[in-house]
C-alpha atoms as a PDB file:
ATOM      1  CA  UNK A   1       0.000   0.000   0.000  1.00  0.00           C
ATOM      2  CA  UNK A   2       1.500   3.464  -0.371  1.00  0.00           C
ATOM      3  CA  UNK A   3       1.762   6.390   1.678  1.00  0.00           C
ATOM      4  CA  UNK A   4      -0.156   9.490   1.602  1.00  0.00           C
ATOM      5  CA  UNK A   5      -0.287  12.804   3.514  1.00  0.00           C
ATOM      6  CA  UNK A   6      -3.369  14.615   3.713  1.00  0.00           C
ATOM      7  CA  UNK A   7      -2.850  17.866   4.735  1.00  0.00           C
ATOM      8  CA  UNK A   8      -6.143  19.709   6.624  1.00  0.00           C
ATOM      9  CA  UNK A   9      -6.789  23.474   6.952  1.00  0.00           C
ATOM     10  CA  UNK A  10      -9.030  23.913   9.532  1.00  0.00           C
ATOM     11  CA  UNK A  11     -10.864  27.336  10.335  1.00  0.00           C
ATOM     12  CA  UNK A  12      -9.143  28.943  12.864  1.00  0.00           C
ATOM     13  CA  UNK A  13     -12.143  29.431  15.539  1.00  0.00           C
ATOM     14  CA  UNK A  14     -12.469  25.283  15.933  1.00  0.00           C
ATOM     15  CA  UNK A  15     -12.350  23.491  19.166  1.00  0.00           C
ATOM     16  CA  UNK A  16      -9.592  20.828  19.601  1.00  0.00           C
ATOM     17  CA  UNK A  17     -12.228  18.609  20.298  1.00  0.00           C
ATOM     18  CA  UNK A  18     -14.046  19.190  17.037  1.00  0.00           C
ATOM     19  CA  UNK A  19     -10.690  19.006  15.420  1.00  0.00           C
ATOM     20  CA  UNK A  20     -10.256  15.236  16.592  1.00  0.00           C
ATOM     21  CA  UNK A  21     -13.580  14.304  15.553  1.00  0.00           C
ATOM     22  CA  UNK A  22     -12.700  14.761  12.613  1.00  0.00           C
ATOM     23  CA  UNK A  23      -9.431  13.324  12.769  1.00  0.00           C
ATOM     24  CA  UNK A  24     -11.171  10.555  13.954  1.00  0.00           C
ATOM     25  CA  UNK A  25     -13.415  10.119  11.341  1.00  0.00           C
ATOM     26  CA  UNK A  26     -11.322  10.073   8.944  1.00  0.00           C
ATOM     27  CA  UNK A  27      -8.902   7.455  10.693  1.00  0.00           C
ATOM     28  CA  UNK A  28     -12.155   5.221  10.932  1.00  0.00           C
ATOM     29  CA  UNK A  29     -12.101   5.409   7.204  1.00  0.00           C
ATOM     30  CA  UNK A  30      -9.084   4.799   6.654  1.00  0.00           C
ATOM     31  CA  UNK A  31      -8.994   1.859   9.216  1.00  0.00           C
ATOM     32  CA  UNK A  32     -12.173   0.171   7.686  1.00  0.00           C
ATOM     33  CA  UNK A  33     -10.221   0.527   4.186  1.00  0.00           C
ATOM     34  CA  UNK A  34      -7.693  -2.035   5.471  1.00  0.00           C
ATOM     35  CA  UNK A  35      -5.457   1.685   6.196  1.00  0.00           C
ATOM     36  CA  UNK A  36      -2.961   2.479   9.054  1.00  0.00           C
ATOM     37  CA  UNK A  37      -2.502   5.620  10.272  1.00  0.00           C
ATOM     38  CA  UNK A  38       0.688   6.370  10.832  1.00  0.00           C
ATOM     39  CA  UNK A  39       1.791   9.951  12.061  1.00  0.00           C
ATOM     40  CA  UNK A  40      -0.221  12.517  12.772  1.00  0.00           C
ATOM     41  CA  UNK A  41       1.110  16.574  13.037  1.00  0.00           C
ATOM     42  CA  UNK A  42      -0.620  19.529  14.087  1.00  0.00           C
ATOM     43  CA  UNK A  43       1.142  22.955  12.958  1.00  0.00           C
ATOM     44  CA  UNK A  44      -0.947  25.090  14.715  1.00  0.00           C
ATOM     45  CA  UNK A  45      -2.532  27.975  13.891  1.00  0.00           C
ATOM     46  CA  UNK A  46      -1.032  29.567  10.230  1.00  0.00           C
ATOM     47  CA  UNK A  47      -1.041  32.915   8.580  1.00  0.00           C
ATOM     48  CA  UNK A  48      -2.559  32.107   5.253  1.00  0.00           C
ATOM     49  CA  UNK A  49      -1.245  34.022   1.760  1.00  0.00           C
ATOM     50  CA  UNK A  50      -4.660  35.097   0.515  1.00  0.00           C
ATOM     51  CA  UNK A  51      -8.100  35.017   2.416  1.00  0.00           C
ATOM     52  CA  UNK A  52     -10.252  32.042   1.587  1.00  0.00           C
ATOM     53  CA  UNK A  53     -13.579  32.579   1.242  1.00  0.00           C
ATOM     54  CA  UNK A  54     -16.699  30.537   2.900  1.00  0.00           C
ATOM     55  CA  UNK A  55     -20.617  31.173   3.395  1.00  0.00           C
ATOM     56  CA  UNK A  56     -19.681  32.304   7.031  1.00  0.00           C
ATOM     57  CA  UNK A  57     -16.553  34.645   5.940  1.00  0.00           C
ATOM     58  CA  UNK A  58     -13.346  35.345   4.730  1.00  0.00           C
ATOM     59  CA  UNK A  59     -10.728  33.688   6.169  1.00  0.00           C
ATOM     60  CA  UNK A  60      -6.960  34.342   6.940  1.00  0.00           C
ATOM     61  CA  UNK A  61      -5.380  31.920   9.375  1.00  0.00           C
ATOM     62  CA  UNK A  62      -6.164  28.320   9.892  1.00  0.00           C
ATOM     63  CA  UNK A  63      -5.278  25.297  11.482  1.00  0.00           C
ATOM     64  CA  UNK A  64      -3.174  23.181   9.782  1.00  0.00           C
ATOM     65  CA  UNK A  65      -2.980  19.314  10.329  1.00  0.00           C
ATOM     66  CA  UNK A  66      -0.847  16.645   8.511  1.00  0.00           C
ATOM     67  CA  UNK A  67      -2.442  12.615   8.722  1.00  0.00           C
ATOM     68  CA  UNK A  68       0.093  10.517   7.088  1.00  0.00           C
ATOM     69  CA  UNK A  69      -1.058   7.055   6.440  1.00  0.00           C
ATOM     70  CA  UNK A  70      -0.470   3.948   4.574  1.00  0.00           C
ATOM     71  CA  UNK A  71      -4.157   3.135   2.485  1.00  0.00           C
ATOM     72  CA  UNK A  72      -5.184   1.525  -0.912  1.00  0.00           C
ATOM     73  CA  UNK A  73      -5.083   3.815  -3.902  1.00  0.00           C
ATOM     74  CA  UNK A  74      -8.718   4.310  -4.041  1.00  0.00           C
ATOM     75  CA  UNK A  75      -8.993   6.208  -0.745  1.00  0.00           C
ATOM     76  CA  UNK A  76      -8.630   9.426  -2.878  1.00  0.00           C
ATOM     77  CA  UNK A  77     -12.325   8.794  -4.350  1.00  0.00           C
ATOM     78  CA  UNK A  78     -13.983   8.310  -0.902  1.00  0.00           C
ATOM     79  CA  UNK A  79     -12.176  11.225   0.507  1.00  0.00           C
ATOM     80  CA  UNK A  80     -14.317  13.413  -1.003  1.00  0.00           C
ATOM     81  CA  UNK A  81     -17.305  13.304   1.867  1.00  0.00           C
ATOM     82  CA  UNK A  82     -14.562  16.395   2.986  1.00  0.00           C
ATOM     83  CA  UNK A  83     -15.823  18.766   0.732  1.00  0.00           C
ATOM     84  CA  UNK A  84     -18.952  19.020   2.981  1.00  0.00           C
ATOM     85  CA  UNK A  85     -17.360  19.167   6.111  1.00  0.00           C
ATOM     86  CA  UNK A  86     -18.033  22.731   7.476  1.00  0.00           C
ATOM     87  CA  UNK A  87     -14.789  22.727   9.637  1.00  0.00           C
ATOM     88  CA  UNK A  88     -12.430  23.165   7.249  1.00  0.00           C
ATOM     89  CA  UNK A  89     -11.432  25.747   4.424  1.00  0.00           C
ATOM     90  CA  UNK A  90      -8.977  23.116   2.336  1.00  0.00           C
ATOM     91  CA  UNK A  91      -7.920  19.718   2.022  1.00  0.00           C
ATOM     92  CA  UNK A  92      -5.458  17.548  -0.101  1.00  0.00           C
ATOM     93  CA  UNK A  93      -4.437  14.094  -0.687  1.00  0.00           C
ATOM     94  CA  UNK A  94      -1.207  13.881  -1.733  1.00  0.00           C
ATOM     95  CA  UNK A  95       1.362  10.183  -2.458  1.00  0.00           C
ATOM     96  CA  UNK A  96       4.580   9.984  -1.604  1.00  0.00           C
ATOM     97  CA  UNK A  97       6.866   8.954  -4.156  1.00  0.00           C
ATOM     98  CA  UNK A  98      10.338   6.951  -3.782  1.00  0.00           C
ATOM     99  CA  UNK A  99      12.306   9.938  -4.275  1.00  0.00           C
ATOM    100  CA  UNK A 100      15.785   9.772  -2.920  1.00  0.00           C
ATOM    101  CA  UNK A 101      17.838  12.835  -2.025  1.00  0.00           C
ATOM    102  CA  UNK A 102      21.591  14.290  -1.588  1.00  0.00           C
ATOM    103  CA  UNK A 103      23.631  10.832  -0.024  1.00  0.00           C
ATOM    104  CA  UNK A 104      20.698   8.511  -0.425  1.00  0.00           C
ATOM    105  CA  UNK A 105      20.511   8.694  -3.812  1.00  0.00           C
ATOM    106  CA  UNK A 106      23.553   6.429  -4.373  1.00  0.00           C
ATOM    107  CA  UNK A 107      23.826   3.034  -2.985  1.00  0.00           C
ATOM    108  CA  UNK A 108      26.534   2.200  -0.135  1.00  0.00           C
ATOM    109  CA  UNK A 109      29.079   0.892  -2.799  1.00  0.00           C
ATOM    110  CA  UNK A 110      27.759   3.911  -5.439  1.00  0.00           C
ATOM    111  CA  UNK A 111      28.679   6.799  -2.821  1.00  0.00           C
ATOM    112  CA  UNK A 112      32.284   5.952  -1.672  1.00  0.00           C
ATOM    113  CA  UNK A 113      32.735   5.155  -5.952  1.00  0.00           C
ATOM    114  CA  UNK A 114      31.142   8.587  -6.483  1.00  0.00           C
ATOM    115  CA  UNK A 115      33.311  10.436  -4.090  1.00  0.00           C
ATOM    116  CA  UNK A 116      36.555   8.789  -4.478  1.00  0.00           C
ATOM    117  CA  UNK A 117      36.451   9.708  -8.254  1.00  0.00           C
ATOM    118  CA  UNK A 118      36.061  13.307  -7.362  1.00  0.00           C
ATOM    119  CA  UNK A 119      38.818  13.439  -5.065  1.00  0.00           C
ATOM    120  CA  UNK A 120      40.961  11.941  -7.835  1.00  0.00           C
ATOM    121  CA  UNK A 121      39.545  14.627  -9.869  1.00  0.00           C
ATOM    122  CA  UNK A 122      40.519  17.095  -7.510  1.00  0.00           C
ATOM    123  CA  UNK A 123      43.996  15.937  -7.087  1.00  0.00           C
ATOM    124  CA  UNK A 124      44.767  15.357 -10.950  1.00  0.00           C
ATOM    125  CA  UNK A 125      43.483  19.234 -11.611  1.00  0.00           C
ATOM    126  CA  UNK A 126      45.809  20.538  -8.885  1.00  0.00           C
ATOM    127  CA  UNK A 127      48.736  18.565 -10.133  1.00  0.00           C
ATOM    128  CA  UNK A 128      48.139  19.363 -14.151  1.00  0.00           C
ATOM    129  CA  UNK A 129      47.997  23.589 -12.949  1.00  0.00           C
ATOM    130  CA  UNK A 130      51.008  23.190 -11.122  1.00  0.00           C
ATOM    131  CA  UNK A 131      52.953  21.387 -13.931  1.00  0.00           C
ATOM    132  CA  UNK A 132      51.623  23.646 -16.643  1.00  0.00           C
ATOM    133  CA  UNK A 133      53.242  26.638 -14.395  1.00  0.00           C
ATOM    134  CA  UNK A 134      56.494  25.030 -14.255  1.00  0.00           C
ATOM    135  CA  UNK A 135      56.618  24.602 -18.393  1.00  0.00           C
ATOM    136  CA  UNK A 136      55.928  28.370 -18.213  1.00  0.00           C
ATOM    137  CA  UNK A 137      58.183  29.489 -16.614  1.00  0.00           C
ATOM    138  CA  UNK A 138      60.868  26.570 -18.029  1.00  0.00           C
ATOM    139  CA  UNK A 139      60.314  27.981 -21.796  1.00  0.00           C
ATOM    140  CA  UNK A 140      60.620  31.630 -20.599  1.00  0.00           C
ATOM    141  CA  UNK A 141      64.374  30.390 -18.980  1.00  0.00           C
ATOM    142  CA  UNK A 142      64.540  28.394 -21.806  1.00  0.00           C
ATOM    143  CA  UNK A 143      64.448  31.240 -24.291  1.00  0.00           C
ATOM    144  CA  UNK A 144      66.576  33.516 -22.317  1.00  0.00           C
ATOM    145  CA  UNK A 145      69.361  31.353 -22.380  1.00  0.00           C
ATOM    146  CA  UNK A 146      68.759  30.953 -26.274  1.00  0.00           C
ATOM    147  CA  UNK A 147      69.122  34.819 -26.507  1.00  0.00           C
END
């Protein structure tokens, strides 16, 4: 199964108990789609960019929340019971993707390849500037001995 996030922005005036009914509710539907909830952040209270507009108001903070969970791909279908939900001001579903960065990228074997080939690099470049300085300044001795 593979991991999603779904981020929540909550209005700003909701009780924390309102806020984990309905992180509640939708951890019972994830549960009874075979899902496991596995971390669950609260970010507080956030100055939004632009004011969001509901029946009630405009809108310029919120509470942001952040489920992650491991579910079957068609959890993003029945999700959409959240569009109703009077509590909040946004919502998104979003799948993580194997995306590896900086030393993870390479394997074990890969990195220490990787980065012994640019210390050689390194190395050779010193030792080819300091050797074309020393023909330099051998032809100029060169030719004044000529003269």
């Amino acid at each position: 199964m593979p991991l999603y996030d779904c981020m929540l922005l909550l209005k700003p005036h909701v009780k924390k108990e309102a806020l984990m009914d309905l992180v509640a509710k939708v951890g019972k539907h994830v549960h009874r789609k075979n899902g496991v909830l596995t971390d669950l952040k609260s970010f507080g209270t956030v100055q939004l960019g632009y004011g969001i507009r509901k029946l009630d108001g405009r809108y310029y903070q919120g509470q942001l929340m952040q489920m992650t969970m491991m579910t079957p791909p068609n959890l993003n279908n029945e999700l959409h019971y959240l569009n109703k939900e009077d509590r909040l001001l946004r919502w998104l579903l979003v799948k993580h993707r194997d995306i590896k960065f900086g030393m993870d990228f390479f394997g074990e074997d890969d990195t220490k390849a990787e980065l012994n080939k640019f210390r050689s690099n390194l190395y050779e470049d010193e030792e080819e500037e300091e050797e074309d300085d020393d023909d330099e300044y051998n032809t100029d001795e060169a030719e004044r001995n000529k003269v």
